[in-house]
C-alpha atoms as a PDB file:
ATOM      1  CA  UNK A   1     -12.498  25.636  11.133  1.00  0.00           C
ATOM      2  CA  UNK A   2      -9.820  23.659   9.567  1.00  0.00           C
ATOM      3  CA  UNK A   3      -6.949  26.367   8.080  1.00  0.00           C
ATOM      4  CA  UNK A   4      -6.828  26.743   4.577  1.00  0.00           C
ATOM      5  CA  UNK A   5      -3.470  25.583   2.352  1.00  0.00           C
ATOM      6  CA  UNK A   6      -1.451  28.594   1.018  1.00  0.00           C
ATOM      7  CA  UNK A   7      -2.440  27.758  -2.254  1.00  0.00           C
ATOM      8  CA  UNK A   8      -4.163  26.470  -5.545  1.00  0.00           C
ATOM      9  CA  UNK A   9      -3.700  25.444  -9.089  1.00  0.00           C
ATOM     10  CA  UNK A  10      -5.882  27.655 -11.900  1.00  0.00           C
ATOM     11  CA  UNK A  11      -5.841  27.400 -15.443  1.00  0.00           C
ATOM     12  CA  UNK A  12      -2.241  26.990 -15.618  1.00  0.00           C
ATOM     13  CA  UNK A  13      -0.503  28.566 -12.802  1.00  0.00           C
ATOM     14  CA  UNK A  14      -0.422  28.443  -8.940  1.00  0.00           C
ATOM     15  CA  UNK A  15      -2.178  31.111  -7.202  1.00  0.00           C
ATOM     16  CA  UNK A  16      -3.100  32.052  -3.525  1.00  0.00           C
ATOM     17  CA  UNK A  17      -6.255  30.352  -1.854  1.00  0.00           C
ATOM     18  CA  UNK A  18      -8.326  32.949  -2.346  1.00  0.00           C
ATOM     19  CA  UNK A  19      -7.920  33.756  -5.817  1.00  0.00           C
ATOM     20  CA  UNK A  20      -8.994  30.311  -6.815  1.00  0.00           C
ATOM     21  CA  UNK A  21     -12.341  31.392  -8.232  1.00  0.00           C
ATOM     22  CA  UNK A  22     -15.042  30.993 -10.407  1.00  0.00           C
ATOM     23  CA  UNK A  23     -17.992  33.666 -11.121  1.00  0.00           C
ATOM     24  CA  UNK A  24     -20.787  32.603  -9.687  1.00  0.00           C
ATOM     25  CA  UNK A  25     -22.727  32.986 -12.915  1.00  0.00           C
ATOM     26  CA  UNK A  26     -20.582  30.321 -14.447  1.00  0.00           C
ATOM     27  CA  UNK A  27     -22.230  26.811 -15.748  1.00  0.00           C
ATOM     28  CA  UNK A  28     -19.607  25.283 -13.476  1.00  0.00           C
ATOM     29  CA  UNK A  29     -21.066  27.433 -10.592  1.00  0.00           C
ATOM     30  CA  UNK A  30     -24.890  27.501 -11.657  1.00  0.00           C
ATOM     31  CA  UNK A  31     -25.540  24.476 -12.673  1.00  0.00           C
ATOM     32  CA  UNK A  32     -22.894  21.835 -11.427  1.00  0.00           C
ATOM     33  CA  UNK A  33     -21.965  21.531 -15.294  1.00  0.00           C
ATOM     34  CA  UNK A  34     -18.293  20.414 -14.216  1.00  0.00           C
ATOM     35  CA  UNK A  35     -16.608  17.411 -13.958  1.00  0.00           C
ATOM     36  CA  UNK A  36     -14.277  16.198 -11.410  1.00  0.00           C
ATOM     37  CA  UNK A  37     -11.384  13.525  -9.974  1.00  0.00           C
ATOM     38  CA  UNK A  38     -10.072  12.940  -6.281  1.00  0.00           C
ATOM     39  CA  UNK A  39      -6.224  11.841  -6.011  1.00  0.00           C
ATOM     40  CA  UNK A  40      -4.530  11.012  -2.557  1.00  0.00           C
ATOM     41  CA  UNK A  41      -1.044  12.057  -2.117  1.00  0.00           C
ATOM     42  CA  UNK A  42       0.558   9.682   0.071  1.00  0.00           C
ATOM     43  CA  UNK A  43       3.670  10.229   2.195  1.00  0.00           C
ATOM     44  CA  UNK A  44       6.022   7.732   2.620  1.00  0.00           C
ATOM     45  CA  UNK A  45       7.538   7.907   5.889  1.00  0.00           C
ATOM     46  CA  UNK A  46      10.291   5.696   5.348  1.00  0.00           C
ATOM     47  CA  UNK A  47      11.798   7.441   2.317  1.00  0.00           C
ATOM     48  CA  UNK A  48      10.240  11.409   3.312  1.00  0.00           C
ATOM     49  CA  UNK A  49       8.506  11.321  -0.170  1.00  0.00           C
ATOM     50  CA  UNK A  50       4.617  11.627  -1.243  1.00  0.00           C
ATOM     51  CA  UNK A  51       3.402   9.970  -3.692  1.00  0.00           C
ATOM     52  CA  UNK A  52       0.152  10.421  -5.937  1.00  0.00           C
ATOM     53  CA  UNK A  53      -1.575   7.087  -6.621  1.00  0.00           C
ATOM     54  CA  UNK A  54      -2.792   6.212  -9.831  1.00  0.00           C
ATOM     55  CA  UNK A  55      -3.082   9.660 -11.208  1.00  0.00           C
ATOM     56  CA  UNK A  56      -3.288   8.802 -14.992  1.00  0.00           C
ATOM     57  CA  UNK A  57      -5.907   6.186 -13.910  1.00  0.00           C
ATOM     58  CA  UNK A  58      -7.814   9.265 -12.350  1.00  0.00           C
ATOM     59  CA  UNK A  59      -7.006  11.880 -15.311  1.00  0.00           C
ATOM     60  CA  UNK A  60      -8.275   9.240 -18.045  1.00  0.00           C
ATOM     61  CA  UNK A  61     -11.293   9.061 -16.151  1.00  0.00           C
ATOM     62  CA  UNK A  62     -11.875  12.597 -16.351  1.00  0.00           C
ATOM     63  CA  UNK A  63     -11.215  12.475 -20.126  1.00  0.00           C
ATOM     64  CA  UNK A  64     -14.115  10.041 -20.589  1.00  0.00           C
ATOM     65  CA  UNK A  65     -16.445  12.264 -18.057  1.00  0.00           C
ATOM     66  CA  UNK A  66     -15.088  14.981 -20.303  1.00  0.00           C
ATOM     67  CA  UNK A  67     -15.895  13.427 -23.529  1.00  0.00           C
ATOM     68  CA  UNK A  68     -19.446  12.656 -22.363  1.00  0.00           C
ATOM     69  CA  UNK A  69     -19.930  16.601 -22.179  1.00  0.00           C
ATOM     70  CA  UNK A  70     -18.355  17.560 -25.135  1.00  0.00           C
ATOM     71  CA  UNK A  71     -15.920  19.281 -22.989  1.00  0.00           C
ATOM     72  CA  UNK A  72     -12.451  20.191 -23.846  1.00  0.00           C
ATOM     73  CA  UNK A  73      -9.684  22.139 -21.628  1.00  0.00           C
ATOM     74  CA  UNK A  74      -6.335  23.342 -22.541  1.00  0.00           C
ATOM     75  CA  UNK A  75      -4.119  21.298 -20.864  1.00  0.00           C
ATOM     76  CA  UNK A  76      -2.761  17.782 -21.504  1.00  0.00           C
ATOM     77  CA  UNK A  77      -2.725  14.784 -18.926  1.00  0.00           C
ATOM     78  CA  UNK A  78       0.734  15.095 -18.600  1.00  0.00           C
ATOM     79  CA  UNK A  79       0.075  18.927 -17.501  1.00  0.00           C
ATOM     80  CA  UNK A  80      -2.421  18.194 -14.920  1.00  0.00           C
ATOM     81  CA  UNK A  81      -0.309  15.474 -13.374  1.00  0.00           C
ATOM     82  CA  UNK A  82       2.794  18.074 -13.023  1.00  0.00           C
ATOM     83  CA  UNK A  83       0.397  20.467 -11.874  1.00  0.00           C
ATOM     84  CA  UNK A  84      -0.786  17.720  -8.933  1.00  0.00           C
ATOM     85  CA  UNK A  85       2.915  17.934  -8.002  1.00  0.00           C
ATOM     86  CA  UNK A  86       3.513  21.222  -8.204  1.00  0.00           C
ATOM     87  CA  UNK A  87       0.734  22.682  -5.774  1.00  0.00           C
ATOM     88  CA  UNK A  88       1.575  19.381  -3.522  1.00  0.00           C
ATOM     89  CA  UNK A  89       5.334  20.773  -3.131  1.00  0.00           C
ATOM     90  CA  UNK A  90       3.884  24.433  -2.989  1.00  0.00           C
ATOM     91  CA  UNK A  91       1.796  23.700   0.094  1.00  0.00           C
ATOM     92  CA  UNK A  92       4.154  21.694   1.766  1.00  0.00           C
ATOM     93  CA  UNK A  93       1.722  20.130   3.855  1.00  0.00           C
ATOM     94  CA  UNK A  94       4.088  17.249   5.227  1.00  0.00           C
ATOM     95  CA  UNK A  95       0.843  14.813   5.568  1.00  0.00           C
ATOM     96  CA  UNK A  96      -1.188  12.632   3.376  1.00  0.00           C
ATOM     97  CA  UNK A  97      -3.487  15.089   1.424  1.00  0.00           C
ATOM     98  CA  UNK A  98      -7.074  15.165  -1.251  1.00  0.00           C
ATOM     99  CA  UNK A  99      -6.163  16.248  -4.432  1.00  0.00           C
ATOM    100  CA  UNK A 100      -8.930  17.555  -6.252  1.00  0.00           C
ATOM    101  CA  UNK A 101      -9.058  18.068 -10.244  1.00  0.00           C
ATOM    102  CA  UNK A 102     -12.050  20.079 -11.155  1.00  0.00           C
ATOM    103  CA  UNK A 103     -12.813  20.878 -15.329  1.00  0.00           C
ATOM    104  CA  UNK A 104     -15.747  23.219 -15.838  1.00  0.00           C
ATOM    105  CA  UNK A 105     -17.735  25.239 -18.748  1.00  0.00           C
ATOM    106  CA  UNK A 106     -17.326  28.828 -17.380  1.00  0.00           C
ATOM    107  CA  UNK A 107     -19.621  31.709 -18.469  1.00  0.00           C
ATOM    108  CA  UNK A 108     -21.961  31.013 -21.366  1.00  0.00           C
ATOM    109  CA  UNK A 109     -23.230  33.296 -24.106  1.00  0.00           C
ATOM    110  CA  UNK A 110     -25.607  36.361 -22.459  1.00  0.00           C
ATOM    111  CA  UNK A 111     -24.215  34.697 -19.129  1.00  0.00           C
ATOM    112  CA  UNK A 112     -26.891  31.667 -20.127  1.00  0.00           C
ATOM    113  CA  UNK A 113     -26.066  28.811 -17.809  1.00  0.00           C
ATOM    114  CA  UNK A 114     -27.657  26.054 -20.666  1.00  0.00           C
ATOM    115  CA  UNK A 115     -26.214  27.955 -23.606  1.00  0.00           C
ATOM    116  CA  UNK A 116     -23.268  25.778 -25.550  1.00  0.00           C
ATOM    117  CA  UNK A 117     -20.027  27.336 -24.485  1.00  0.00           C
ATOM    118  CA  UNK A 118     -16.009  26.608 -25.336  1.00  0.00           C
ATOM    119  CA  UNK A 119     -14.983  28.639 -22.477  1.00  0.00           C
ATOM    120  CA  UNK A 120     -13.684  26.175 -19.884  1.00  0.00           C
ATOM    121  CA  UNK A 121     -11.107  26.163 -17.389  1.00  0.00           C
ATOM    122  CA  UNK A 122      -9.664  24.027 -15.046  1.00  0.00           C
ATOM    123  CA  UNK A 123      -8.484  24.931 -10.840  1.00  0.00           C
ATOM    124  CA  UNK A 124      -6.768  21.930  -8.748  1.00  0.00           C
ATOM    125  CA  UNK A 125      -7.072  22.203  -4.683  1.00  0.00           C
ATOM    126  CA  UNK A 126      -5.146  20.147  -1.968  1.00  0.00           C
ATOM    127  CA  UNK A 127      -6.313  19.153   1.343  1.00  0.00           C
ATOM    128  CA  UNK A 128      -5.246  17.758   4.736  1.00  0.00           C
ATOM    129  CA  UNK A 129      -8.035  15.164   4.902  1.00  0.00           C
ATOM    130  CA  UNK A 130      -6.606  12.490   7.492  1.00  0.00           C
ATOM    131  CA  UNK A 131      -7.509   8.648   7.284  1.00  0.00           C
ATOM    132  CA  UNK A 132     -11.191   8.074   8.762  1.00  0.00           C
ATOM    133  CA  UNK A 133     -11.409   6.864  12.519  1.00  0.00           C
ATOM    134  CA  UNK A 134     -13.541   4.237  11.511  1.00  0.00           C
ATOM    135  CA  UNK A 135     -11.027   2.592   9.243  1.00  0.00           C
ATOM    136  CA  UNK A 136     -10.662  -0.006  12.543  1.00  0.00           C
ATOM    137  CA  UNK A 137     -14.053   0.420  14.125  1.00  0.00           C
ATOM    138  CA  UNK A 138     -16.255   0.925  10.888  1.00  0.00           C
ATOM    139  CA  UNK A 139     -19.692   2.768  10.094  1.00  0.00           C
ATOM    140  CA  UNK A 140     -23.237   2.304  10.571  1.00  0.00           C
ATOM    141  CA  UNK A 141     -24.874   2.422   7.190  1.00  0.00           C
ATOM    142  CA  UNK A 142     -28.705   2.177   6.202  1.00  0.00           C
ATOM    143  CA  UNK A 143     -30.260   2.019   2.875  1.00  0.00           C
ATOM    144  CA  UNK A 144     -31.505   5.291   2.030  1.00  0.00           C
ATOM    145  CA  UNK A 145     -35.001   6.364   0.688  1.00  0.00           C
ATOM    146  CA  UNK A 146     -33.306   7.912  -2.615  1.00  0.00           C
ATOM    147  CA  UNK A 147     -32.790   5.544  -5.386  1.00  0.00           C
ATOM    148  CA  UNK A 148     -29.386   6.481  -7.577  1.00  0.00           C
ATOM    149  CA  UNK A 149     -29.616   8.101 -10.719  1.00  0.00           C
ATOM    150  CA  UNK A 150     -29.573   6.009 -13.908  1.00  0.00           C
ATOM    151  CA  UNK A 151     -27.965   6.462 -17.306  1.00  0.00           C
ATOM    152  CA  UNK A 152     -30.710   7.653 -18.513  1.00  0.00           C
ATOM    153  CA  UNK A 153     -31.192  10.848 -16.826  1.00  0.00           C
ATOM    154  CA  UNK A 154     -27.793  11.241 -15.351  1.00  0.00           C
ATOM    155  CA  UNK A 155     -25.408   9.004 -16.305  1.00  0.00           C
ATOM    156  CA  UNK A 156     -23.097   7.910 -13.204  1.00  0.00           C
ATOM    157  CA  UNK A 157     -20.060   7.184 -14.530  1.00  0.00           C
ATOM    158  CA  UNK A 158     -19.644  10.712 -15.653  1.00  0.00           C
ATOM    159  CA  UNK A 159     -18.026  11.796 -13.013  1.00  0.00           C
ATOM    160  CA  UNK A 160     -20.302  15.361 -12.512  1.00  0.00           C
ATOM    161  CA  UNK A 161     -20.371  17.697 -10.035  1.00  0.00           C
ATOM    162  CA  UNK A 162     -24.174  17.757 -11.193  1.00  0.00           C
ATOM    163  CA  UNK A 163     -24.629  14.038 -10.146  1.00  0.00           C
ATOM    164  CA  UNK A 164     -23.564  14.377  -6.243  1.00  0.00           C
ATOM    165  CA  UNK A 165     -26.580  16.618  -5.308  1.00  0.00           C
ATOM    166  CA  UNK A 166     -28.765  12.397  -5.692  1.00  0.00           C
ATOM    167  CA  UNK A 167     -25.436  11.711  -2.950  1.00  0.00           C
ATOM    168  CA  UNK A 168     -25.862  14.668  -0.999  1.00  0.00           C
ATOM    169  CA  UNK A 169     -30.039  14.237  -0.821  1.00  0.00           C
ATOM    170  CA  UNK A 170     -29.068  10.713   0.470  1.00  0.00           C
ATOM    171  CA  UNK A 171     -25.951  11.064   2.738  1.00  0.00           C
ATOM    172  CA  UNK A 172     -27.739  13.969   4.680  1.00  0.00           C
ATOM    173  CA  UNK A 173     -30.751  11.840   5.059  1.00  0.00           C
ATOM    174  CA  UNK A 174     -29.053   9.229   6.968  1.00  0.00           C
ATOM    175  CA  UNK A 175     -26.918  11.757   9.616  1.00  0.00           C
ATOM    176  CA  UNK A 176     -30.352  12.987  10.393  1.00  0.00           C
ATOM    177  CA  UNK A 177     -31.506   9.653  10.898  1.00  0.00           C
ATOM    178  CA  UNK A 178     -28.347   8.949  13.344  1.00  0.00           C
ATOM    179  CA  UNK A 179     -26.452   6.848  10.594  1.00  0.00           C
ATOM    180  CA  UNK A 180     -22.462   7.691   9.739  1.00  0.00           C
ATOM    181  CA  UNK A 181     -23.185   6.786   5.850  1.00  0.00           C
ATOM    182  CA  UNK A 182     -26.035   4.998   3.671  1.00  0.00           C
ATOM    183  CA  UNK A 183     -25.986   2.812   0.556  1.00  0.00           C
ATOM    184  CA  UNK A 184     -28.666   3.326  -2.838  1.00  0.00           C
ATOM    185  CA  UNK A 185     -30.486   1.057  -4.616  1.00  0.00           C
ATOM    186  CA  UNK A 186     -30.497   1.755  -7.895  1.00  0.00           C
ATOM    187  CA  UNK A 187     -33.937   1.583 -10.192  1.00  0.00           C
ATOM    188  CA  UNK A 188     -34.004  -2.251 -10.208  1.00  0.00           C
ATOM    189  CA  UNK A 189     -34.116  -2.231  -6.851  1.00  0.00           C
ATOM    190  CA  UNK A 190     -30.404  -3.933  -6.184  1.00  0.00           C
ATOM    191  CA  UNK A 191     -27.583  -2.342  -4.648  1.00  0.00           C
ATOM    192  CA  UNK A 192     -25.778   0.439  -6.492  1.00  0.00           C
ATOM    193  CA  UNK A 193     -23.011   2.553  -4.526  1.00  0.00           C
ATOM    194  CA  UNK A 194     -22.907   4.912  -1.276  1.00  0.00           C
ATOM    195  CA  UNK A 195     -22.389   8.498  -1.665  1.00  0.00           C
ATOM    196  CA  UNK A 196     -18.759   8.865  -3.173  1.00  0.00           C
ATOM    197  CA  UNK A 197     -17.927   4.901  -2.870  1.00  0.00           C
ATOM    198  CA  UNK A 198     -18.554   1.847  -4.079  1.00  0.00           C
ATOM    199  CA  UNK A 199     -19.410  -0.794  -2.312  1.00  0.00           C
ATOM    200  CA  UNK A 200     -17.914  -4.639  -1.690  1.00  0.00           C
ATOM    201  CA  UNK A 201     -19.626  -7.724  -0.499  1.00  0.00           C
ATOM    202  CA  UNK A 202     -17.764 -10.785   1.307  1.00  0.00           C
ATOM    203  CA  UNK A 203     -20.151 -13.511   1.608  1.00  0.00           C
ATOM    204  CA  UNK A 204     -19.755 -17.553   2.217  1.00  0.00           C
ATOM    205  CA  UNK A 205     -15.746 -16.757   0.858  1.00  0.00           C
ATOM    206  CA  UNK A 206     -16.588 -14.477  -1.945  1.00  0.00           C
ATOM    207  CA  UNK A 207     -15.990 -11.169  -2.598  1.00  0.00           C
ATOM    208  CA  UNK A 208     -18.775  -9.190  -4.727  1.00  0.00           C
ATOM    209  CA  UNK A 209     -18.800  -5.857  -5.979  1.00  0.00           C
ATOM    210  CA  UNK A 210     -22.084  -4.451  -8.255  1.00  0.00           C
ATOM    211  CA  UNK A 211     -21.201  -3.833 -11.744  1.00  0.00           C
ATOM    212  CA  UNK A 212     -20.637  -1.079 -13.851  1.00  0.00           C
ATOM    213  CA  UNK A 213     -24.212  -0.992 -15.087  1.00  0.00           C
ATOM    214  CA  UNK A 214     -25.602  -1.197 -12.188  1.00  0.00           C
ATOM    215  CA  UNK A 215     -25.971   2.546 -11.517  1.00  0.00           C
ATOM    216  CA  UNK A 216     -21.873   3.186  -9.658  1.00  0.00           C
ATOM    217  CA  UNK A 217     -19.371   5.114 -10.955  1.00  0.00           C
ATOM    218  CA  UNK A 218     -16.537   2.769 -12.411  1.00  0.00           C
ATOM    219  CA  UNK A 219     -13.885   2.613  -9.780  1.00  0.00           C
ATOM    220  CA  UNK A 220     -10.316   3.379  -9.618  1.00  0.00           C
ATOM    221  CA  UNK A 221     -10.125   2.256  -5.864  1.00  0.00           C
ATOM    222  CA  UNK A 222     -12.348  -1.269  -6.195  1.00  0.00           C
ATOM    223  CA  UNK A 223     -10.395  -2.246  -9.145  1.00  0.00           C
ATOM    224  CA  UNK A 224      -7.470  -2.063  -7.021  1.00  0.00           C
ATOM    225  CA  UNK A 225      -8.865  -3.494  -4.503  1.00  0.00           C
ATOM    226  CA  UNK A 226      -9.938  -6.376  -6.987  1.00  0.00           C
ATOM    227  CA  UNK A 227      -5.684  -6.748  -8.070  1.00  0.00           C
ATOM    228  CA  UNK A 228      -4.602  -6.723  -4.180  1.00  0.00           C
ATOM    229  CA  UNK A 229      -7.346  -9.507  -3.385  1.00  0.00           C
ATOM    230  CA  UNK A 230      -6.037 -11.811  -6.383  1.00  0.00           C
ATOM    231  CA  UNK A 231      -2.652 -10.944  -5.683  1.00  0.00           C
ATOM    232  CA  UNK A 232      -2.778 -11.232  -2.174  1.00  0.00           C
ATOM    233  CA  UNK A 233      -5.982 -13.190  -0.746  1.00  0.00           C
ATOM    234  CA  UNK A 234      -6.187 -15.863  -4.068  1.00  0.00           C
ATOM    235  CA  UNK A 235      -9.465 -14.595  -4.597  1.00  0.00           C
ATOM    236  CA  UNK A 236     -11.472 -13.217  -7.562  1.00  0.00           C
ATOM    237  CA  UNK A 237     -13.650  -9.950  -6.975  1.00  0.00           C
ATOM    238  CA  UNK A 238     -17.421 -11.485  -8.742  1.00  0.00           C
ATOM    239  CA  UNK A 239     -18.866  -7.963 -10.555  1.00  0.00           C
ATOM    240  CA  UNK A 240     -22.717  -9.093 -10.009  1.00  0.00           C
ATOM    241  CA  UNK A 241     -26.124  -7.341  -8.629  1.00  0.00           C
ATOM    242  CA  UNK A 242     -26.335  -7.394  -4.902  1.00  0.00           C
ATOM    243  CA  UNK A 243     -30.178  -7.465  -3.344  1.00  0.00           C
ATOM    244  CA  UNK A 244     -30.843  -5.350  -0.320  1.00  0.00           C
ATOM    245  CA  UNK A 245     -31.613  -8.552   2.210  1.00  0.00           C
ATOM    246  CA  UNK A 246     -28.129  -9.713   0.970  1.00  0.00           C
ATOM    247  CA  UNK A 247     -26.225  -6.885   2.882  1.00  0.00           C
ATOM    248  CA  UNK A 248     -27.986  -8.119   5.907  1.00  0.00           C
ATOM    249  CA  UNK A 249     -27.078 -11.568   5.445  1.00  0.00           C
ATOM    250  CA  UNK A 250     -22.984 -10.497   4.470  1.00  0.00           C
ATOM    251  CA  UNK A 251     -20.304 -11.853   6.234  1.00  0.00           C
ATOM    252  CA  UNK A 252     -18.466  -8.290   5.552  1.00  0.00           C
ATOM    253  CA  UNK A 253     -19.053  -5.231   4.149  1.00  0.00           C
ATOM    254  CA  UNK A 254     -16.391  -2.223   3.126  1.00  0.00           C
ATOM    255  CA  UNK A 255     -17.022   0.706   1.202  1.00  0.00           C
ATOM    256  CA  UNK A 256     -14.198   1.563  -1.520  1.00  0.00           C
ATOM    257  CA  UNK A 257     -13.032   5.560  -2.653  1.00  0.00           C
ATOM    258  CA  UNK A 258     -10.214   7.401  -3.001  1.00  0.00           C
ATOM    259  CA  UNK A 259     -11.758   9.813   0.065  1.00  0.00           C
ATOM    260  CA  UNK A 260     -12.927   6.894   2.041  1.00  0.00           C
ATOM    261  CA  UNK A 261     -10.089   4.259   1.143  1.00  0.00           C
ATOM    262  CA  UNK A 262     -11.187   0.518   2.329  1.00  0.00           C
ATOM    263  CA  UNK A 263     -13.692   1.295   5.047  1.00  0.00           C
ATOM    264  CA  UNK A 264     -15.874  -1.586   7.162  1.00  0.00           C
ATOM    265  CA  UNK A 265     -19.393  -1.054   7.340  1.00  0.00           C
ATOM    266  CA  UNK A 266     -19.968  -2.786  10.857  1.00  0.00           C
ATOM    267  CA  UNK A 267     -24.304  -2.680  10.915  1.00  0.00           C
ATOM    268  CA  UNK A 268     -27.034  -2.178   7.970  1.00  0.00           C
ATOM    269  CA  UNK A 269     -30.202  -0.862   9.424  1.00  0.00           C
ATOM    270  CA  UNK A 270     -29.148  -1.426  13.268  1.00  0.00           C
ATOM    271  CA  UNK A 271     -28.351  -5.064  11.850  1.00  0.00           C
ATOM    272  CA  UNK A 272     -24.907  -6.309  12.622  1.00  0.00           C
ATOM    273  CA  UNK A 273     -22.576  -7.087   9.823  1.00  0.00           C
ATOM    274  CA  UNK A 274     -21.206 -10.645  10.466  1.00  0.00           C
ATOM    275  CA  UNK A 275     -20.303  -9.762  13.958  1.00  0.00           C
ATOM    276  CA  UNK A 276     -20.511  -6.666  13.978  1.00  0.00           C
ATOM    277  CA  UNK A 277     -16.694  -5.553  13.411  1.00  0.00           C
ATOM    278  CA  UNK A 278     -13.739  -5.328  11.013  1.00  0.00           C
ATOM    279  CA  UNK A 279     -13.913  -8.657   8.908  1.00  0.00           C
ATOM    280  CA  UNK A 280     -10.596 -10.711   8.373  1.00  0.00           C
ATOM    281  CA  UNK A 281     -10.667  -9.706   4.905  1.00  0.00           C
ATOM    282  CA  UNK A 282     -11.624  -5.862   4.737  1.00  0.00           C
ATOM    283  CA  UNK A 283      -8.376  -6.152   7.517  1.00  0.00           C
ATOM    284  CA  UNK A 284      -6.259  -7.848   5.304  1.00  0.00           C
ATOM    285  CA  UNK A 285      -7.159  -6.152   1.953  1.00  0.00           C
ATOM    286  CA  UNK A 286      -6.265  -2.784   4.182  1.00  0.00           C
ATOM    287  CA  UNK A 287      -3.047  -3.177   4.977  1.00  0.00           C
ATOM    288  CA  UNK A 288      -1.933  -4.441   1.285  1.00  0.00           C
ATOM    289  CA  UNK A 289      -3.830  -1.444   0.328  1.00  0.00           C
ATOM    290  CA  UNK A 290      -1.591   1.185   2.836  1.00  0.00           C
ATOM    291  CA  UNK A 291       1.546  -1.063   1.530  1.00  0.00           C
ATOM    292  CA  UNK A 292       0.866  -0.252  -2.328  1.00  0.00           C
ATOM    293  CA  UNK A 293      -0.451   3.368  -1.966  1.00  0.00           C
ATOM    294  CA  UNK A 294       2.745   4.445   0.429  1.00  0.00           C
ATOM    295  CA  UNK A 295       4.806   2.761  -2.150  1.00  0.00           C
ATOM    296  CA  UNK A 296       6.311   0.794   0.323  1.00  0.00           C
ATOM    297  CA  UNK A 297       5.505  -2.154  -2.213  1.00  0.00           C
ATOM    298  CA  UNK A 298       6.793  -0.518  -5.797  1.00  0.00           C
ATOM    299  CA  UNK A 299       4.147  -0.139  -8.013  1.00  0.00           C
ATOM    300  CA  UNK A 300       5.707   2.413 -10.157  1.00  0.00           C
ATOM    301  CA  UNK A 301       2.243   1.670 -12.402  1.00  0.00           C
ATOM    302  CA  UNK A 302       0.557   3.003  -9.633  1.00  0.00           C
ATOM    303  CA  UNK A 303       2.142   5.616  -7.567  1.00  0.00           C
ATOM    304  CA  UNK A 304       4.398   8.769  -9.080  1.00  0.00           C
ATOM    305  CA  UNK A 305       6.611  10.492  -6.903  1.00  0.00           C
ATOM    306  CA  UNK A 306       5.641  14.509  -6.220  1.00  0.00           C
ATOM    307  CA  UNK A 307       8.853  15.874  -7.370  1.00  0.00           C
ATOM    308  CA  UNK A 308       8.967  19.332  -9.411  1.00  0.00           C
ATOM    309  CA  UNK A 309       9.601  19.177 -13.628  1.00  0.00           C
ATOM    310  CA  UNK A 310      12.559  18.062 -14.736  1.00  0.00           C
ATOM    311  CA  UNK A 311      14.393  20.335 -17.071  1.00  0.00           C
ATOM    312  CA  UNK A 312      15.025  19.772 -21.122  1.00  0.00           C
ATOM    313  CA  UNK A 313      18.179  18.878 -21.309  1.00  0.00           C
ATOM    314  CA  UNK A 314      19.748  21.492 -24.405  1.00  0.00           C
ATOM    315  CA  UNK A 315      20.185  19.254 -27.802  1.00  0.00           C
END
């Protein structure tokens, strides 16, 4: 078993490990009524320093998640980026590390897991999660049985804890059936995301991504993804439906997270993908996207240093 970190961030301090807890009567607990953001902390080897990429990006996502459940915390944006930092430098991990941001209604009246509540909190955990092995040699996907959940029933661009059991049903589904990952359809029958990422097309020179009504949570990582290839490549990312006999006919295919980064998807129900390896373009878009992230390529919009608060200077 991987060793735990030293510690964790909790409702406005830094505790041990341990005492990073929630009752498991909560509504955050019982019934996944929380909401959530993953931020990498990359170190920059070149300068010693980590950096967390596109934090606010990740924090004004969890507003709008937030919003959508008439949930409010005490603490600002610019709070829970310091507090990123500050259990970053307190673990001292020396790697590249998950930062997790988790908001949740706590206990509820008569300990009622659907009764209205105020009482919310909010607890931050790091990570060592190292960079896939598959980021050169890619995954073996299939589409999965379960269709994603619509905005209708449970809206996926809130960002829930609620919404990954339709990921979890999925993703477990296709390690039985000897797969490393799988993709949903979404009720229309078109392509929607894979558990925890989003997924991108390159076909006949084009790079495709489904859009944001098309079942996915709204990415931080594929709109990045979507600057580097303009930037970079010359090309526009095309935000269309994808059908399911389209991923078989794909020159590449990459999935797109903050967990998963830009990772090739080399075979779609034991069907190659283009030749069945890393695509020139998945390559390409991956190391612009280890340039920007390390902040080896400023992007000051984009990555913040992990340095502790700066004093108020006195008046």
């Amino acid at each position: 078993m991987t060793t735990a970190p030293p510690y964790a961030w909790q409702n406005g301090r830094i505790v041990a490990w341990d005492d990073c807890v929630v009752h498991a009567r909560s509504q955050g607990a019982f019934w996944g009524a929380n909401v959530f953001e993953g931020v990498r902390a990359y170190l920059n080897a070149d300068d010693g320093r980590s950096y967390t990429f596109r934090v606010r990006d990740h924090l004004a996502r969890l507003r709008r998640s937030m919003k959508s459940l008439h949930m409010e915390i005490d603490h600002t944006d610019d709070e829970l980026a310091q507090a990123c930092s500050d259990l970053v430098l307190a673990n001292d991990l020396g790697v590249d590390v998950h930062v997790c941001v988790v908001a949740y209604f706590d206990t509820g009246p008569n300990f009622d897991p659907l009764a209205h509540t105020t009482d919310t909190g909010v607890h931050i955990t790091s990570t060592v999660v190292p960079r896939s092995p598959a980021y050169e040699r890619g995954v073996a996907a299939t589409v999965s049985s379960w269709r994603r959940i619509s905005d209708d029933a449970m809206p996926p661009r809130i960002k829930a804890g609620a919404n990954y059991h339709n990921s979890r049903l999925a993703q477990h589904e296709a390690k039985r059936n000897g797969y490393d990952t799988t993709l949903l359809l979404n009720q229309r029958g078109t392509v929607s995301e894979a558990p925890g990422s989003c997924v991108v097309m390159v076909r006949d020179g084009q790079i495709i991504t489904p859009p944001g009504t098309s079942g996915v949570l709204e990415g931080i990582t594929v709109a990045t993804m979507a600057d580097l290839a303009a930037e970079h490549l010359g090309k526009t990312v095309h935000r269309r439906e994808i059908d399911r006999t389209e991923l078989y006919a794909a020159d590449e295919l990459f999935l797109c997270g903050t967990m998963t980064e830009l990772l090739p998807i080399t075979s779609v129900d034991r069907i190659p993908v283009g030749d069945g390896v890393r695509g020139p373009v998945t390559h390409a878009l991956q190391e612009r996207y280890d340039e920007v992230v390390r902040n080896r390529v400023p992007r000051p919009d984009w990555c913040t240093p992990v340095e502790p608060a700066r004093a108020e200077v006195p008046a």
